[in-house]
Protein backbone atom coordinates (compact mmCIF):
# COMPACT_ATOMS: atom_id res chain seq x y z
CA UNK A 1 -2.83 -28.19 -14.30
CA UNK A 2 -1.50 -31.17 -12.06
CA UNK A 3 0.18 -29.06 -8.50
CA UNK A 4 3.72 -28.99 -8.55
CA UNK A 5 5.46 -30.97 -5.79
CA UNK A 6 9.00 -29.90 -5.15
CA UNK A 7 11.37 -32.81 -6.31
CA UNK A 8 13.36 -33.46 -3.13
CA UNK A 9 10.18 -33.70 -1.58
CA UNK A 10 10.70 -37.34 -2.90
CA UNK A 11 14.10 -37.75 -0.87
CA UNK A 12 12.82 -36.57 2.37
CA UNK A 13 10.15 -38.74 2.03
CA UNK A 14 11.91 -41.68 2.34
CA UNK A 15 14.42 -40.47 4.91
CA UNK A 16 11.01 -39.77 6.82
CA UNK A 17 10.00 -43.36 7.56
CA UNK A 18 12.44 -43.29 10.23
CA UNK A 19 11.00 -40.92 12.44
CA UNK A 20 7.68 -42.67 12.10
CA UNK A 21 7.51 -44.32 15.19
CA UNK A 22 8.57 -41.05 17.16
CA UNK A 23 5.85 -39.08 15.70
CA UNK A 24 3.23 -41.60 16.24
CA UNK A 25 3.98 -41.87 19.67
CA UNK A 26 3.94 -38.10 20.22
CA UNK A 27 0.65 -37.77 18.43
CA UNK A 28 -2.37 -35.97 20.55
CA UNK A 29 -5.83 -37.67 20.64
CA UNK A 30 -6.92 -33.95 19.03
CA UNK A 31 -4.55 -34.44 16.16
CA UNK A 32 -5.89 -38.54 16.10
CA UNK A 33 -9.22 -36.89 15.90
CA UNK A 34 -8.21 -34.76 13.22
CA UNK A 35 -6.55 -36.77 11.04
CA UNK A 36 -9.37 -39.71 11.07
CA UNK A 37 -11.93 -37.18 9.92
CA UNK A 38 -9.85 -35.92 6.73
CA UNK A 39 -8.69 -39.26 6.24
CA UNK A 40 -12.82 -39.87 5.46
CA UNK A 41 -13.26 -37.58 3.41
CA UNK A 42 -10.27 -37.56 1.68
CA UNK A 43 -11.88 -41.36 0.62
CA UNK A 44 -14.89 -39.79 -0.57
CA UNK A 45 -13.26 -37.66 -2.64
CA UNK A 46 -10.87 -40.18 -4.17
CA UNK A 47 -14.11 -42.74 -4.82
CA UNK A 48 -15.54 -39.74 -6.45
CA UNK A 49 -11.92 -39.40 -8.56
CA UNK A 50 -11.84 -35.91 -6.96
CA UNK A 51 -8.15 -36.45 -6.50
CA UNK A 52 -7.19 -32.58 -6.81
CA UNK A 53 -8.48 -32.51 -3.22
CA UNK A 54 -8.03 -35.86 -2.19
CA UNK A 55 -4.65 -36.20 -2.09
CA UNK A 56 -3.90 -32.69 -0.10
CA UNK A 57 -6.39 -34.13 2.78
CA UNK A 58 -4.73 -37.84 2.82
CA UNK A 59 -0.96 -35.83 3.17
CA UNK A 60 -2.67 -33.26 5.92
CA UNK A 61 -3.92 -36.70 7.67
CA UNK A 62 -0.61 -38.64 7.62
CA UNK A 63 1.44 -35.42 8.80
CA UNK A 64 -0.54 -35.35 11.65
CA UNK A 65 -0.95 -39.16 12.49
CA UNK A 66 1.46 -41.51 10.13
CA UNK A 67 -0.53 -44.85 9.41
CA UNK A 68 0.26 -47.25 7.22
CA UNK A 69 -3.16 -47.69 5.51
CA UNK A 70 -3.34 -43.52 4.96
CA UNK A 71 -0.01 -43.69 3.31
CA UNK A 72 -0.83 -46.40 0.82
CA UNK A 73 -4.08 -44.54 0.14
CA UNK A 74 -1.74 -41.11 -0.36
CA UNK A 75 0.67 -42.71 -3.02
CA UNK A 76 -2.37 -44.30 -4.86
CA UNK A 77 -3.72 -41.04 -4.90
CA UNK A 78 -0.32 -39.59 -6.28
CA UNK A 79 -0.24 -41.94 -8.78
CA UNK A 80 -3.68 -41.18 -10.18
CA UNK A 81 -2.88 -37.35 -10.20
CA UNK A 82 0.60 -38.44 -12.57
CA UNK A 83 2.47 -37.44 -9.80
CA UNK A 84 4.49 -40.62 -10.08
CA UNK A 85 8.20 -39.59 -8.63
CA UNK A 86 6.28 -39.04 -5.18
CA UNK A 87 3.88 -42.10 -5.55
CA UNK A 88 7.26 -43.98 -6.12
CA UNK A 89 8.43 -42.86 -2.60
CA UNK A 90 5.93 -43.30 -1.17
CA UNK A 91 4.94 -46.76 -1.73
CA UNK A 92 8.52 -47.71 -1.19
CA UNK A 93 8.22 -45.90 2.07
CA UNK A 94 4.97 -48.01 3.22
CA UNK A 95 6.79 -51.22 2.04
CA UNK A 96 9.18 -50.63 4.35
CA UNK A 97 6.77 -49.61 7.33
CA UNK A 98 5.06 -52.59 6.32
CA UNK A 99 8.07 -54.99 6.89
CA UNK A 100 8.71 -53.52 10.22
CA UNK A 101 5.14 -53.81 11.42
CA UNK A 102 4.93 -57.63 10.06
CA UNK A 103 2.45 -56.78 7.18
CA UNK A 104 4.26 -58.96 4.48
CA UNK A 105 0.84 -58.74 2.51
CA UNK A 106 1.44 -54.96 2.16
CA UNK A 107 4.64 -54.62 1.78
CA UNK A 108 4.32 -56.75 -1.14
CA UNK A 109 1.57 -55.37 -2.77
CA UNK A 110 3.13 -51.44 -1.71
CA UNK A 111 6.78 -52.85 -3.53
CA UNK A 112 4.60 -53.68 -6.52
CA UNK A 113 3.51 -50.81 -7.11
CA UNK A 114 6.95 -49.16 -6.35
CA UNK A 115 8.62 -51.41 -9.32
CA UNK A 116 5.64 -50.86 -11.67
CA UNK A 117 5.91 -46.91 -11.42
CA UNK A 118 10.00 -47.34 -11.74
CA UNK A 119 10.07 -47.28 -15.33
CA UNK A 120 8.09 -44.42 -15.83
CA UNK A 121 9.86 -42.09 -13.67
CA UNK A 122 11.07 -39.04 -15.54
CA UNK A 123 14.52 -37.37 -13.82
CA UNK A 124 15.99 -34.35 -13.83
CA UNK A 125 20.08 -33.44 -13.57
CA UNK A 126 20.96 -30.74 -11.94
CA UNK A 127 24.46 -30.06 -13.45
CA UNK A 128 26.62 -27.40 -11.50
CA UNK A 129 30.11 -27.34 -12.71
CA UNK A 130 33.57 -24.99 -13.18
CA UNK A 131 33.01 -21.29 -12.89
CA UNK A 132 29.45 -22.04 -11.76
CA UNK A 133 30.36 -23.41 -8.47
CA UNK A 134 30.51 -20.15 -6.14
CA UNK A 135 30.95 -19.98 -2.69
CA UNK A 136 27.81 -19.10 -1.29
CA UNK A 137 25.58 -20.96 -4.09
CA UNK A 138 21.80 -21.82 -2.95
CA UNK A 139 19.46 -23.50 -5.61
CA UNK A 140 16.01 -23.69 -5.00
CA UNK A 141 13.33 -25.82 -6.82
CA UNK A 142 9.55 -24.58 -6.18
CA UNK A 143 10.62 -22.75 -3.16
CA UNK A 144 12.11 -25.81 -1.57
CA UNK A 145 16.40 -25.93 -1.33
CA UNK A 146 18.23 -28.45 -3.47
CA UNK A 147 20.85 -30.30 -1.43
CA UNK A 148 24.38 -30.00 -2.35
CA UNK A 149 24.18 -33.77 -2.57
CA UNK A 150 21.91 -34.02 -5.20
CA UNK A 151 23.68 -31.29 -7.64
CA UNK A 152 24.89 -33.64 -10.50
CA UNK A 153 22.82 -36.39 -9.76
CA UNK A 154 19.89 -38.01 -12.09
CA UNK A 155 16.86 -37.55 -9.30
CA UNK A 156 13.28 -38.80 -9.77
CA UNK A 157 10.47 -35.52 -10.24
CA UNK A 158 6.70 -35.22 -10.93
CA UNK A 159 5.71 -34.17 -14.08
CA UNK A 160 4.47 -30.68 -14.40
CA UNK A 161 5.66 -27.38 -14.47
CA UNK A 162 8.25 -26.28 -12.46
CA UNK A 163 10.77 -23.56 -11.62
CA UNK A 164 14.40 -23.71 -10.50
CA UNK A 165 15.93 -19.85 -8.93
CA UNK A 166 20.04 -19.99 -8.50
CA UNK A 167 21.09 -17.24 -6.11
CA UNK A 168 24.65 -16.69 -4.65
CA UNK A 169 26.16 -13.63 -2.64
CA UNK A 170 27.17 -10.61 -4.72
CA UNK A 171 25.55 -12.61 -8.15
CA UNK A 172 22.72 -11.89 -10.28
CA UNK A 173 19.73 -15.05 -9.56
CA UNK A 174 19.03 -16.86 -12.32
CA UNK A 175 16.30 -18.10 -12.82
CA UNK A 176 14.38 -20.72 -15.32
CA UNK A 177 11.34 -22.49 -16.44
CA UNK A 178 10.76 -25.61 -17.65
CA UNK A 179 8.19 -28.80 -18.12
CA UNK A 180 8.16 -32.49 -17.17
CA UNK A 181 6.90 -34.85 -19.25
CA UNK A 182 3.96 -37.13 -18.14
CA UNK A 183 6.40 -40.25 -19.12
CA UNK A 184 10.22 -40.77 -19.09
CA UNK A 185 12.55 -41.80 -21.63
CA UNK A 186 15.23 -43.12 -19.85
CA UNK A 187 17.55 -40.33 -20.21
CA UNK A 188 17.13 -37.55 -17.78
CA UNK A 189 16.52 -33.93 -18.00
CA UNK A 190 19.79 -31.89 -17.79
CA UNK A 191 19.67 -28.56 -16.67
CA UNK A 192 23.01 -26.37 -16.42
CA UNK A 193 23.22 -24.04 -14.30
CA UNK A 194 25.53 -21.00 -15.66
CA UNK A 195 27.94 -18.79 -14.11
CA UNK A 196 26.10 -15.91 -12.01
CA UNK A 197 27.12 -12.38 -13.56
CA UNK A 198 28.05 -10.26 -10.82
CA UNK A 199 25.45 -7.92 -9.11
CA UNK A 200 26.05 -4.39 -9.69
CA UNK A 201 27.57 -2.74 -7.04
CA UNK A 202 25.83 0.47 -4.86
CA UNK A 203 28.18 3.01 -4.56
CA UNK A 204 27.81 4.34 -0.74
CA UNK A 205 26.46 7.87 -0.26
CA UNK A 206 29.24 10.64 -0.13
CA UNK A 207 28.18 13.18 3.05
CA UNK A 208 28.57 16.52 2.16
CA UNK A 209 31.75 18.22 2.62
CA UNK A 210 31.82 21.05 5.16
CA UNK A 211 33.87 23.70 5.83
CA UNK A 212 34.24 25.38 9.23
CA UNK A 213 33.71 29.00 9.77
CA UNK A 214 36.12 30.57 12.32
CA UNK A 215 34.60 31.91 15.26
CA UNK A 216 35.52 35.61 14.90
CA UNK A 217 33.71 35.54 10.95
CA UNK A 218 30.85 37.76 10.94
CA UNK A 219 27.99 35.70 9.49
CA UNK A 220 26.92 36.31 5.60
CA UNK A 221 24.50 39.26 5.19
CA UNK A 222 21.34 37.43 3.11
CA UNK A 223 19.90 39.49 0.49
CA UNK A 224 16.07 40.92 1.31
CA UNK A 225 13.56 40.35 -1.28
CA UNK A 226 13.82 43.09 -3.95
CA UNK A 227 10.65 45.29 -4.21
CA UNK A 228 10.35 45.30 -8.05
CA UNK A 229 7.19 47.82 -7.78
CA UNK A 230 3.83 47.86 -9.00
CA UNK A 231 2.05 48.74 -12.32
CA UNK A 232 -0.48 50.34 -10.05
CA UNK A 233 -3.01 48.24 -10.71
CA UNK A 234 -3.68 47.05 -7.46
CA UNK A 235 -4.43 50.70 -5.80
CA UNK A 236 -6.81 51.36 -8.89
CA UNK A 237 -8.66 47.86 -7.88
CA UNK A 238 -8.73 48.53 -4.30
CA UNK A 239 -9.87 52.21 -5.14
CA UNK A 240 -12.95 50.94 -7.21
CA UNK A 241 -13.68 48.28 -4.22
CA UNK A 242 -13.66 51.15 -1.64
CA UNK A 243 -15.78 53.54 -3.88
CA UNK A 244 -18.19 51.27 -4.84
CA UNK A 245 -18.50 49.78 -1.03
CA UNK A 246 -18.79 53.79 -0.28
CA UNK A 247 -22.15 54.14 -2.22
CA UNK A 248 -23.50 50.74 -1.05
CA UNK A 249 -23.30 52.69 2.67
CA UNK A 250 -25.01 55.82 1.39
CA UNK A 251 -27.39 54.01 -0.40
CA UNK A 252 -28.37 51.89 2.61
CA UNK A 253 -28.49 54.94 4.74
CA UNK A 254 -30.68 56.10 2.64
CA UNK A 255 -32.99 53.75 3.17
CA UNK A 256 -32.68 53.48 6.94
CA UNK A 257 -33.06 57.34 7.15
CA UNK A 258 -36.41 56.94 4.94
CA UNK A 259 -37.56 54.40 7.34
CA UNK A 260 -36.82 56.78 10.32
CA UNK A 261 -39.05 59.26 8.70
CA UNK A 262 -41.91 57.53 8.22
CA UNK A 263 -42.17 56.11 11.41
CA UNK A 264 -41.20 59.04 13.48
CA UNK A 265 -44.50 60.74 11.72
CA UNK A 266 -47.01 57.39 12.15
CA UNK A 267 -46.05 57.58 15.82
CA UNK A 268 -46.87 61.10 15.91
CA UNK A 269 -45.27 61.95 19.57
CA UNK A 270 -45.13 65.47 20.83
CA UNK A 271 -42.20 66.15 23.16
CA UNK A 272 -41.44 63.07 23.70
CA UNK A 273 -44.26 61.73 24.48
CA UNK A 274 -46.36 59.51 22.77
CA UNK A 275 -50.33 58.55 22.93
CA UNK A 276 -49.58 54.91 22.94
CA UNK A 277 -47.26 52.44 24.14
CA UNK A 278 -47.74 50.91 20.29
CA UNK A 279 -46.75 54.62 19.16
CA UNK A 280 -43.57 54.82 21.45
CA UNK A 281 -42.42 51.34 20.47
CA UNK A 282 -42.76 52.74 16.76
CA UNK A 283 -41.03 56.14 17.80
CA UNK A 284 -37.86 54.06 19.46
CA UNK A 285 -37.72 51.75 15.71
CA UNK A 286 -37.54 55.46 14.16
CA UNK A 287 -34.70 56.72 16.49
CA UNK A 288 -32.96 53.46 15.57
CA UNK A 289 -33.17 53.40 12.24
CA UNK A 290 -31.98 56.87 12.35
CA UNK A 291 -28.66 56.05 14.38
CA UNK A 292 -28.10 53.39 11.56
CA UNK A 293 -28.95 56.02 8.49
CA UNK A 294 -26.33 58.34 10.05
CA UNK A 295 -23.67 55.63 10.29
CA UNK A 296 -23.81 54.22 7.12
CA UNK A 297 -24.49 57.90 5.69
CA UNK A 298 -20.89 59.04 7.54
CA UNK A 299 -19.17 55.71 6.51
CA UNK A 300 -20.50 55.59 2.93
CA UNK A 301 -19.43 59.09 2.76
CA UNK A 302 -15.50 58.71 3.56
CA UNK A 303 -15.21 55.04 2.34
CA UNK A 304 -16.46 57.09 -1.46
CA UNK A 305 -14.05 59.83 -0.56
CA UNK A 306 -10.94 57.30 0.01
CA UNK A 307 -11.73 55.17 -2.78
CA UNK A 308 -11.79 58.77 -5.09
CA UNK A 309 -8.54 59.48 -3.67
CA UNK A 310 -6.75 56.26 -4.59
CA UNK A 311 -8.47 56.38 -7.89
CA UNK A 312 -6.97 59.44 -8.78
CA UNK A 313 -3.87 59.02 -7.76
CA UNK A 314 -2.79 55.40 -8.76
CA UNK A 315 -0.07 55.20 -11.20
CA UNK A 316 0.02 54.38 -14.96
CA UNK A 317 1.24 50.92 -16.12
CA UNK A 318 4.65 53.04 -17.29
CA UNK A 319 5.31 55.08 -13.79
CA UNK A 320 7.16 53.39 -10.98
CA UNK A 321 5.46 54.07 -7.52
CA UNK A 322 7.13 56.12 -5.39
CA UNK A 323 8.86 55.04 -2.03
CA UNK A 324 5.91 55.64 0.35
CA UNK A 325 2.72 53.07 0.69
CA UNK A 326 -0.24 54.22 1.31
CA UNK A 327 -2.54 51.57 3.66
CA UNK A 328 -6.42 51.83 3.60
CA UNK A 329 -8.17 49.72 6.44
CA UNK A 330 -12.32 50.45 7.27
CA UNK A 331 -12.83 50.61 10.60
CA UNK A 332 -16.18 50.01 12.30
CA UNK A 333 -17.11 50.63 15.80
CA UNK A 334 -19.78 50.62 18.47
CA UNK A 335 -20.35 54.48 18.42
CA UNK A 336 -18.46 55.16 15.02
CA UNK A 337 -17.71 54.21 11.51
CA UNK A 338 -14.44 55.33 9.58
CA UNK A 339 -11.60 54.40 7.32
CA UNK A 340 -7.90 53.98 8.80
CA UNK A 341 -5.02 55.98 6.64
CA UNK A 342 -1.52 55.02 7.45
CA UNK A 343 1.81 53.86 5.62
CA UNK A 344 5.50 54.36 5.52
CA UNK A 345 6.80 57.35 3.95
């Protein structure tokens, strides 16, 4: 697909000769630099016929020191892509650098090749008329603005694909596609531009209307969450947990008060005293263990006893608990194991 070069491009081009001089003159021996070494290998691309990138790097070199010979180079380069509307400007732009530097040789040759590409220009009218003309009105071609000046006006354009966007204040855009044809016929391309339906309008956000409250109105009493009761499902669950926990604490004092046993008779001490320091080590492990059978014998004992109690009292699925809550918490401590009762009755 040949890149699309915005039409007015074309226009601007020619206008641009004029500032030529200005530019060159303002031109930094970096940008000099610069531009000579993509003007080289913009040649070596072009010799190869690699003109996709050749012409870019010829355009980047002129923009950044105009020369005569680089623009001649750039518009044969356009014209070997089929971008013939901007190879027309621009050979009729060198032609006329070319007369003002004294270069009659290349200003004949560069207004050849202008007059040979003339008949095979293809333009494009863009026809803005009536209701269409709005206050406001911005066209755009590729991205680049159409001038006022050229709206119904036959104008030279590159063949290719190409977009045109209409956009106007409080309108819909409107937008549309369309193709240029490598060669012209002599009658250009019309392309109408309608009249813009209007944009819907956003209707503004309304606050919220609201009403003061006098000073001396006591503030609305909220309603507190209604306690719809419970199957008693939950006290049966927590009744199970706490038995079960209950006779995991007997059954480990069991084992701790086993332990006790047996070592209290391998150490084999006789009031309080022991016939090795081996044997009283063994005697202290017994009187430990035996603290630790106690407490989980006392703890396993009322956390069984508690989770009995809630067992037997929880309600059916059809009774409605009464008004009172019953809490169970286990409490453990450094010198004593238990279960915490409490509620509100």
């Amino acid at each position: 697909m040949r890149p699309v070069r915005p039409t007015w491009l074309v226009i601007t081009t020619l206008l641009a000769s004029s500032f030529a001089p200005l530019a060159q003159a303002q031109t930094s021996a970096q940008d000099r630099a610069t531009a000579e070494a993509l003007f080289q290998q913009a040649k070596k691309l072009k010799e190869a016929e690699n003109y996709e990138e050749a012409c870019p790097k010829f355009a980047a070199s002129n923009k950044l020191d105009p020369a005569l010979g680089t623009l001649l180079n750039l518009a044969d380069c356009h014209e070997q892509q089929g971008l013939t509307a901007s190879a027309w400007a621009e050979f009729l732009e060198a032609a006329t650098l070319a007369r003002r530097s004294g270069q009659t040789d290349r200003a004949t040759v560069a207004q050849e090749r202008a007059t040979a590409l003339e008949g095979r220009l293809v333009r494009v009218n863009i026809v803005v008329k009536g209701k269409a003309r709005v206050d406001g009105l911005e066209i755009k071609q590729d991205g680049s603005v159409v001038y006022t000046a050229t709206w119904n006006t036959p104008v030279p354009i590159d063949p290719g694909p190409h977009l045109l966007s209409v956009n106007a204040p409080g309108k819909k855009e409107w937008a549309k596609a369309f193709d240029i044809p490598s060669e012209g016929t002599g009658e250009p391309i019309l392309i109408e531009v309608p009249e813009l339906e209007d944009a819907p309008v956003e209707k503004p956000v309304e606050a919220p209307v609201v009403t003061p409250t006098p000073a001396n109105t006591p503030p609305a009493e909220r309603p507190g969450p209604v306690d719809e009761g419970s199957d008693g499902s939950g006290q049966m669950t927590a009744g199970i947990i706490l038995a079960g926990a209950g006779v995991v604490g007997l059954a480990v004092g069991g084992v701790f008060g086993l332990s006790a046993k047996n070592k209290w008779e391998d150490a084999d001490c006789q009031d309080g005293v022991c016939p090795t320091q081996d044997r009283q080590t063994l005697a202290e492990d017994a009187k430990s263990q035996a603290n630790l059978s106690t407490l989980f014998f006392a703890g396993g004992g009322v956390l069984s006893a508690v989770g009995l109690i809630m067992i037997l009292t929880a309600p059916s699925k059809k009774e409605r608990p009464a008004t009172g809550k019953l809490q169970v918490s286990p409490a453990v401590g450094p010198r004593a194991t238990g279960v915490w009762l409490g509620g509100n009755f």
